[in-house]
Protein backbone atom coordinates (compact mmCIF):
# COMPACT_ATOMS: atom_id res chain seq x y z
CA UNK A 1 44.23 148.14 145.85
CA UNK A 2 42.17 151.35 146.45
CA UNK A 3 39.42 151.88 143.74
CA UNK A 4 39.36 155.57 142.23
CA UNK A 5 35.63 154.85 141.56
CA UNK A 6 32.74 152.69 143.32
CA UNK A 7 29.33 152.80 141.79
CA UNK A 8 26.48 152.24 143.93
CA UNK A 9 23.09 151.60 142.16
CA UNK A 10 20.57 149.60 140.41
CA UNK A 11 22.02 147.79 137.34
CA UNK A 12 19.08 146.83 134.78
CA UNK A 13 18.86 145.14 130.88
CA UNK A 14 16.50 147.13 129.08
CA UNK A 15 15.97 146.74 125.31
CA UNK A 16 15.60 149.66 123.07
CA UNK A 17 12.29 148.86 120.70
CA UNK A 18 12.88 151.66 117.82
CA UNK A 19 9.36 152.48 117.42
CA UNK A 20 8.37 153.57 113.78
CA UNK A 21 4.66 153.87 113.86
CA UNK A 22 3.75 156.24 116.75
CA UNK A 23 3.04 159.93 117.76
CA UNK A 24 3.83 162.61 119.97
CA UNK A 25 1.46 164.96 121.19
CA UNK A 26 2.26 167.53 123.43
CA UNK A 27 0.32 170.06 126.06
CA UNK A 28 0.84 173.52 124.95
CA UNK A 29 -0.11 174.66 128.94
CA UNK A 30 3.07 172.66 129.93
CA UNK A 31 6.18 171.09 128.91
CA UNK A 32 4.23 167.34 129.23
CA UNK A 33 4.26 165.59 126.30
CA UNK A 34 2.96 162.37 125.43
CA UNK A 35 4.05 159.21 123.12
CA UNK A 36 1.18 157.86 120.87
CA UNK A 37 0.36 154.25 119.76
CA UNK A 38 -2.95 152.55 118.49
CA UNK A 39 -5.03 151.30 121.44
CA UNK A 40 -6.03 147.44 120.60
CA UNK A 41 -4.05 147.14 118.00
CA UNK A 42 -0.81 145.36 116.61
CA UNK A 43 1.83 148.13 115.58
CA UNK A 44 5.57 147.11 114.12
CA UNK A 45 8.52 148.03 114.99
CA UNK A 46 11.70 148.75 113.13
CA UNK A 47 14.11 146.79 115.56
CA UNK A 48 15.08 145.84 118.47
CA UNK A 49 18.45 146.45 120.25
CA UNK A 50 19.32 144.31 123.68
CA UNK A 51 21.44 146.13 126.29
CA UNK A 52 23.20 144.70 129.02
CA UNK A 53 24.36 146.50 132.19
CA UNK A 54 23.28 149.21 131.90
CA UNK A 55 21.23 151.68 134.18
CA UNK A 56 22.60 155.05 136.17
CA UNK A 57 25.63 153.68 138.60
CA UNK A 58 26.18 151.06 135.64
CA UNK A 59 26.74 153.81 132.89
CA UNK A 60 28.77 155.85 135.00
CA UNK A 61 31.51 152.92 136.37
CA UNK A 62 31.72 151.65 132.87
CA UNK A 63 32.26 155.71 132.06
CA UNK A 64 35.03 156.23 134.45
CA UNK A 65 36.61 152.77 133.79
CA UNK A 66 36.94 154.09 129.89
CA UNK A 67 38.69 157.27 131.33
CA UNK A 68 41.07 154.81 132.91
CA UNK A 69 40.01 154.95 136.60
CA UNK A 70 40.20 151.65 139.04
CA UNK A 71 36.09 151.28 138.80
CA UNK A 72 33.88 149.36 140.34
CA UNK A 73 30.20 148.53 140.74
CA UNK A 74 27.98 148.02 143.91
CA UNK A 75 24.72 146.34 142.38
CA UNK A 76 22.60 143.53 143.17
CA UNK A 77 21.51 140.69 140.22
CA UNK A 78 19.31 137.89 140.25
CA UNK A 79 20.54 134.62 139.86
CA UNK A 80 19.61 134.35 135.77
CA UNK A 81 20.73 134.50 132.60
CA UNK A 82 20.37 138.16 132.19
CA UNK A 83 22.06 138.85 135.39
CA UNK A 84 25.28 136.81 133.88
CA UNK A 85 24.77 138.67 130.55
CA UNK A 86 25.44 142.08 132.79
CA UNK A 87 28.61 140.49 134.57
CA UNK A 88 30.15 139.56 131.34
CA UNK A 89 29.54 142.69 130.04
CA UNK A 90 31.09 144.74 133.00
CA UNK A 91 33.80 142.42 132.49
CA UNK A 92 34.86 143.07 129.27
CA UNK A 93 34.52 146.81 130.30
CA UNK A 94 37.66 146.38 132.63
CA UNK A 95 34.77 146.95 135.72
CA UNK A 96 35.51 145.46 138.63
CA UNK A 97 32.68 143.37 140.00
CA UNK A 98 34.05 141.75 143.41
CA UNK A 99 31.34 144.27 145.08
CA UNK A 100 28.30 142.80 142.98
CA UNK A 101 26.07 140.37 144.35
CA UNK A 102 23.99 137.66 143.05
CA UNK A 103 20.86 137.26 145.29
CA UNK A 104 19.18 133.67 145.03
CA UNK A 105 15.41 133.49 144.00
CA UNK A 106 15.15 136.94 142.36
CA UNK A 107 14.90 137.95 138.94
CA UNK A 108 17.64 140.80 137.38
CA UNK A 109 16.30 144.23 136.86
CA UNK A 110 14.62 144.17 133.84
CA UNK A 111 13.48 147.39 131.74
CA UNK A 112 11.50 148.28 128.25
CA UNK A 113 13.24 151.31 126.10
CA UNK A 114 10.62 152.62 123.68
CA UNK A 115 12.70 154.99 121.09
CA UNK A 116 11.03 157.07 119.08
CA UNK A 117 12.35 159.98 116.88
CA UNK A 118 15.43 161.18 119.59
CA UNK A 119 13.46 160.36 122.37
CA UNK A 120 12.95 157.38 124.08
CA UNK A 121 10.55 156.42 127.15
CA UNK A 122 11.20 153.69 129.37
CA UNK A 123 8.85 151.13 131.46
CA UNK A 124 10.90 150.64 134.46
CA UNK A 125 10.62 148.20 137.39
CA UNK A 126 13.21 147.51 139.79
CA UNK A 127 13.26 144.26 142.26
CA UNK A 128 13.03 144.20 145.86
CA UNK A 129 16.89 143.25 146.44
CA UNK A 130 18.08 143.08 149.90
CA UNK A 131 20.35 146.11 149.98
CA UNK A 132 23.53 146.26 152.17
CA UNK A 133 26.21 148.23 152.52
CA UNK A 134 29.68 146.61 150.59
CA UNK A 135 32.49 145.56 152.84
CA UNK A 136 35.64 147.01 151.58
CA UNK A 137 39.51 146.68 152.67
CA UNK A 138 40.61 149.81 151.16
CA UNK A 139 37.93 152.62 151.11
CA UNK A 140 37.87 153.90 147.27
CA UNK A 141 38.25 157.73 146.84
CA UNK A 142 35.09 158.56 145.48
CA UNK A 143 31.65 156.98 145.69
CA UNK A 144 28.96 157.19 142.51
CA UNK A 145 25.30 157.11 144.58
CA UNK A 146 22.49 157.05 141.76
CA UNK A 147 19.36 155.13 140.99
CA UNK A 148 17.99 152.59 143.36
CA UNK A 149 14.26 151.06 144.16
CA UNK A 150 11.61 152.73 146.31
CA UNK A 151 12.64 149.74 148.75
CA UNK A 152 16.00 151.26 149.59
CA UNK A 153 15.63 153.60 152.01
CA UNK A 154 16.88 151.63 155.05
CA UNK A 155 20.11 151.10 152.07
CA UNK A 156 20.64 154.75 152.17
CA UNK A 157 20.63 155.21 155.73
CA UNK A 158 23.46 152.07 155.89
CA UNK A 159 25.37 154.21 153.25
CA UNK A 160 25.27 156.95 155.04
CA UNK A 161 26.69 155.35 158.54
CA UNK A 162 28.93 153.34 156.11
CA UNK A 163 30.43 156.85 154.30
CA UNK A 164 31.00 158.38 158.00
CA UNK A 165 33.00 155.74 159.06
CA UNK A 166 35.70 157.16 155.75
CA UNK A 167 35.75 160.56 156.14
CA UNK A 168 38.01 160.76 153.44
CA UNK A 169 35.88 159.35 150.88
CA UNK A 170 34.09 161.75 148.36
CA UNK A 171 30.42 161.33 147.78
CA UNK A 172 28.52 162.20 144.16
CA UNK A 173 25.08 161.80 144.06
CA UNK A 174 22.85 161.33 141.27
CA UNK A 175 19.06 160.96 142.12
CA UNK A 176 17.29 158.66 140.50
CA UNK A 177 13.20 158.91 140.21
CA UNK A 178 12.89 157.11 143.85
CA UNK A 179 15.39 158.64 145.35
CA UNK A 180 14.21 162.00 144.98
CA UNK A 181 10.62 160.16 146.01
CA UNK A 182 11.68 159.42 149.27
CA UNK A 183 12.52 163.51 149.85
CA UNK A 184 15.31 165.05 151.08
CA UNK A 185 14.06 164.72 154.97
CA UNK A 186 14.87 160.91 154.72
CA UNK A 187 18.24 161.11 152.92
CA UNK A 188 19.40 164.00 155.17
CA UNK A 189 22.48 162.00 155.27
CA UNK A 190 23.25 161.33 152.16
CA UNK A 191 22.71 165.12 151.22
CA UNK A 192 24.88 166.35 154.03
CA UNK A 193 27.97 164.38 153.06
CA UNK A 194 27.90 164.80 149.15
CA UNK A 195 30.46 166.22 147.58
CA UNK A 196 29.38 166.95 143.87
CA UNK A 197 25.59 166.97 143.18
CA UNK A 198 24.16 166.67 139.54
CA UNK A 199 20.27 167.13 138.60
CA UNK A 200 18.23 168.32 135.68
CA UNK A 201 16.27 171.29 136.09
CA UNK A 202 12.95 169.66 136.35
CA UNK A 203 14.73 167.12 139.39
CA UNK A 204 15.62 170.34 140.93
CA UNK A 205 12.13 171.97 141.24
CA UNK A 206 10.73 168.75 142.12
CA UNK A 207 13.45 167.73 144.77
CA UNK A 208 13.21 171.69 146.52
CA UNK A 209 8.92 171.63 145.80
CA UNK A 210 9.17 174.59 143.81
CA UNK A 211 7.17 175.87 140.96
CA UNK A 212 9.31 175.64 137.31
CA UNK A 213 11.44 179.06 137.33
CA UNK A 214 14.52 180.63 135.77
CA UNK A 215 16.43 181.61 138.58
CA UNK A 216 19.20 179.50 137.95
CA UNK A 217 21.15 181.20 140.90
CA UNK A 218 18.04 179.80 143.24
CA UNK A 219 17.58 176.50 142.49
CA UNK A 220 21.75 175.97 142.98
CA UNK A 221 21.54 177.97 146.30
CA UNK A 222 18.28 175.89 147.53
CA UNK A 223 20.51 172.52 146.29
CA UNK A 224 23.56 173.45 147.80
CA UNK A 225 21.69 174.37 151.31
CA UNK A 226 21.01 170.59 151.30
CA UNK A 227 24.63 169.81 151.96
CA UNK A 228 25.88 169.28 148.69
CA UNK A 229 29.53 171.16 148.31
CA UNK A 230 29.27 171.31 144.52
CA UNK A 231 25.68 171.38 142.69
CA UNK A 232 25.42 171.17 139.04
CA UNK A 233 22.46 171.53 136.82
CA UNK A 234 21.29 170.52 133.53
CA UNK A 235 19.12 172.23 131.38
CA UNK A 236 18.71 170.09 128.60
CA UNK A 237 19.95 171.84 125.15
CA UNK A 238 20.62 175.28 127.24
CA UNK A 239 23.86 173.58 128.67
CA UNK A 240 24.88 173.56 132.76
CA UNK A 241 24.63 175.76 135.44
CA UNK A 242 26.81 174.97 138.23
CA UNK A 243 27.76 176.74 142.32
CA UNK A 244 31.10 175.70 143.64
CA UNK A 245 32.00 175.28 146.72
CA UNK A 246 33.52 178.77 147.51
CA UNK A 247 29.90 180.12 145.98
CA UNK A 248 30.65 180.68 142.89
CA UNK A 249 28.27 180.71 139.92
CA UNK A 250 29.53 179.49 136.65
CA UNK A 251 27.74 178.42 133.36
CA UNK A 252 28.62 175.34 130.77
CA UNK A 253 27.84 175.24 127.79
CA UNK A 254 27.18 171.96 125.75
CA UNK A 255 29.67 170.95 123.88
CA UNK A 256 29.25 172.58 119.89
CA UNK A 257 28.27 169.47 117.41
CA UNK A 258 26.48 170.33 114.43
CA UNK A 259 24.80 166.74 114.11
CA UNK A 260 21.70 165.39 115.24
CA UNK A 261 21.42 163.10 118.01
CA UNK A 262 20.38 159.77 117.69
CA UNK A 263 19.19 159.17 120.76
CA UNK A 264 19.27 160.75 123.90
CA UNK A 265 19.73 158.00 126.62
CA UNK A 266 22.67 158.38 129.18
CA UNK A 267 23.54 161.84 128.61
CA UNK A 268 23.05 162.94 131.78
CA UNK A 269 24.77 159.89 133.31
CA UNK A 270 28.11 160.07 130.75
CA UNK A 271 27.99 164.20 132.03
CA UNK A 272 27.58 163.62 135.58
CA UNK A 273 30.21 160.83 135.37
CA UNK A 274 32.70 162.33 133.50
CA UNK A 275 32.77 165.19 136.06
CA UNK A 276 33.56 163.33 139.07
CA UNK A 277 35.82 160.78 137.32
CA UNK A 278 37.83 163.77 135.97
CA UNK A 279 38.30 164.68 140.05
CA UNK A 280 39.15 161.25 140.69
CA UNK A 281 41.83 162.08 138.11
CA UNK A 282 43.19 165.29 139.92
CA UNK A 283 41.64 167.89 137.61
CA UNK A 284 40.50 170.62 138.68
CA UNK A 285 36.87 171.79 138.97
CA UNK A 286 36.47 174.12 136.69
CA UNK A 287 37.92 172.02 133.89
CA UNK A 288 36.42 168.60 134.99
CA UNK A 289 33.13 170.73 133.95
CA UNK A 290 34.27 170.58 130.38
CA UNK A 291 34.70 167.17 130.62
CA UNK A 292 31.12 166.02 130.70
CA UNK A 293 29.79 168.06 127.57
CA UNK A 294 32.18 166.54 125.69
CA UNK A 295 31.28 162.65 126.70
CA UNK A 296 27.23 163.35 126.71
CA UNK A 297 27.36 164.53 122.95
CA UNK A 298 29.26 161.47 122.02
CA UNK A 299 26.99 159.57 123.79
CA UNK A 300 23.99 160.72 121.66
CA UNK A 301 25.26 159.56 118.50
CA UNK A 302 25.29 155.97 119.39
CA UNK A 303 22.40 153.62 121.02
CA UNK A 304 22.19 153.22 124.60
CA UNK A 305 24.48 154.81 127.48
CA UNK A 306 27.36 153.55 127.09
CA UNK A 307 28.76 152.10 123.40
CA UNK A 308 29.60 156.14 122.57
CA UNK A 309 31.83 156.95 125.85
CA UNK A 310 35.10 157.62 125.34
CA UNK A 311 38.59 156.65 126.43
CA UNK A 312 40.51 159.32 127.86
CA UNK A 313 42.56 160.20 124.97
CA UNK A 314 39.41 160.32 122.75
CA UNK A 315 37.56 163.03 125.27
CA UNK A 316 41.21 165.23 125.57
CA UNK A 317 41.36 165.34 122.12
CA UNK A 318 37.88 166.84 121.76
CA UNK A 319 38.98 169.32 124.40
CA UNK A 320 42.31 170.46 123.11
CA UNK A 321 40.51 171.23 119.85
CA UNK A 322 37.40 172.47 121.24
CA UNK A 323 36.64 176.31 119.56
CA UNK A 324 37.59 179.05 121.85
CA UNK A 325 33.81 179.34 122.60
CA UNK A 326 33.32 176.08 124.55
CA UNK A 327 34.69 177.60 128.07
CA UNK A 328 33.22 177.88 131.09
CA UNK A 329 31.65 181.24 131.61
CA UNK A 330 30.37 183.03 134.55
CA UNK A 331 27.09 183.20 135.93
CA UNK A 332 25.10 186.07 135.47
């Protein structure tokens, strides 16, 4: 059978710690801000919530397999109890995991989610897994590439021989924080063959070395010059900003909720996902765009990446009564 969706990436448990007694101070020079506890001290917490495989790739094949795609994972675990916590839980998420690999002697990805107010930090550290590339039958149509460790680059240069080999297979690409370490030199690749790119704005500036800007029109051009056919932008709150492949400049804006979010984490994953599964599904670009507002803010209203993503069904009905406003909209 030929997947509609392999995820490649770093799969991690991470519980969220709702923090109760803590601060936030921010820089008023810069958009840095800071999260505040007692030094030496012992500080509750209001609870604790364990989550199970979850990271980028993770979120986004669990994503596309609620959207009713053939999905499947790429990601390494160690051989303990958390990493057979994660493959029971892609399980029961109808994920394939035939492509996952249990690697003897090493310990499953394990993270820290501090959540405070909507916010939450996390105290990452991924293990030195032996990358390689999966060995498939059937190439699937599209390929998920996000977060990996800062050991992978000899991984993304395998990936990269492995995707020329299937021409035919389309490439999104997600950075995650080492990825976009290792600079785009490296995975010259990877760039050259992706077809949809998604970043935030701050991943933009950092990944092209440029100074924090407006020109929305820039930063996609300097993206896109990379290789990337499609490039997409987030901008937190301010919505999308997105060049197509013909060069056209479009603008999306988030999808209109009048609630408060919860919490914020997997928002950009359930967006960038919900894009590319919606190609996978034949749609075209300019309403797969609309697709990924719609599955971040229901994301938000729920803990963690993944218990607020939708079925298909669920995210069409948003759409079909969405108010006239929520449309893509040129680029000025």
């Amino acid at each position: 059978m030929q997947l509609d969706f392999l995820a490649i990436g770093d799969i991690v448990t991470e519980p969220f710690i709702r923090l109760k007694d803590a601060a936030v101070h921010c820089n008023i020079n810069s958009d840095t801000c800071e999260i505040c506890m007692r030094w030496g001290d012992k500080i509750p917490y209001d609870y604790d919530v364990p989550m199970y495989a979850v990271g980028n790739a993770s979120n986004a094949a669990v994503a596309a397999a609620r959207l009713g795609l053939s999905s499947s994972l790429r990601a390494y675990i160690g051989d303990d109890l958390p990493g057979k916590m994660c493959l029971e839980k892609l399980t029961t998420e109808k994920v394939d995991t035939s492509l996952m690999v249990t690697e003897q002697g090493k310990k499953t990805n394990h993270h820290y989610v501090l959540w405070y107010e909507t916010e939450r930090t996390i105290l990452v550290k991924h293990e030195a897994f032996t990358y390689t590339a999966p060995v498939v039958t059937t190439p699937p149509t599209w390929v998920y590439l996000s977060s990996l460790a800062d050991n992978s680059l000899p991984y993304h240069l395998e990936l990269a021989a492995w995707l020329k080999k299937y021409p035919a297979v389309k490439l999104a690409f997600q950075p995650g924080t080492f990825q976009m370490k290792l600079g785009t030199e490296a995975l010259t690749d990877i760039y050259a063959q992706t077809e949809l790119f998604v970043c935030n704005k701050s991943e933009a500036e950092r990944i092209l070395g440029v100074a924090p800007q407006d020109d929305k029109k820039k930063l996609l051009s300097g993206l896109q010059d990379l290789g990337p056919k499609i490039v997409i932008i987030t901008d937190d709150r301010k919505g999308a900003y997105v060049k197509d492949a013909d060069g056209n400049f479009y603008y999306v804006p988030m999808y209109p909720d009048t609630r408060e979010p919860l919490e914020r984490t997997g928002a950009g994953d359930a967006f960038a996902s919900s894009i590319t599964a919606a190609l996978a599904l034949g749609k075209p670009l300019t309403e797969a765009l609309l697709w990924g507002p719609i599955n971040a803010m229901s994301v938000v209203q729920t803990v963690g990446a993944q218990e607020g993503l939708l079925t298909r069904e669920q995210l069409e009905k948003y759409l079909t009564e969405a108010h006239t406003e929520y449309a893509l909209q040129p680029l000025d």
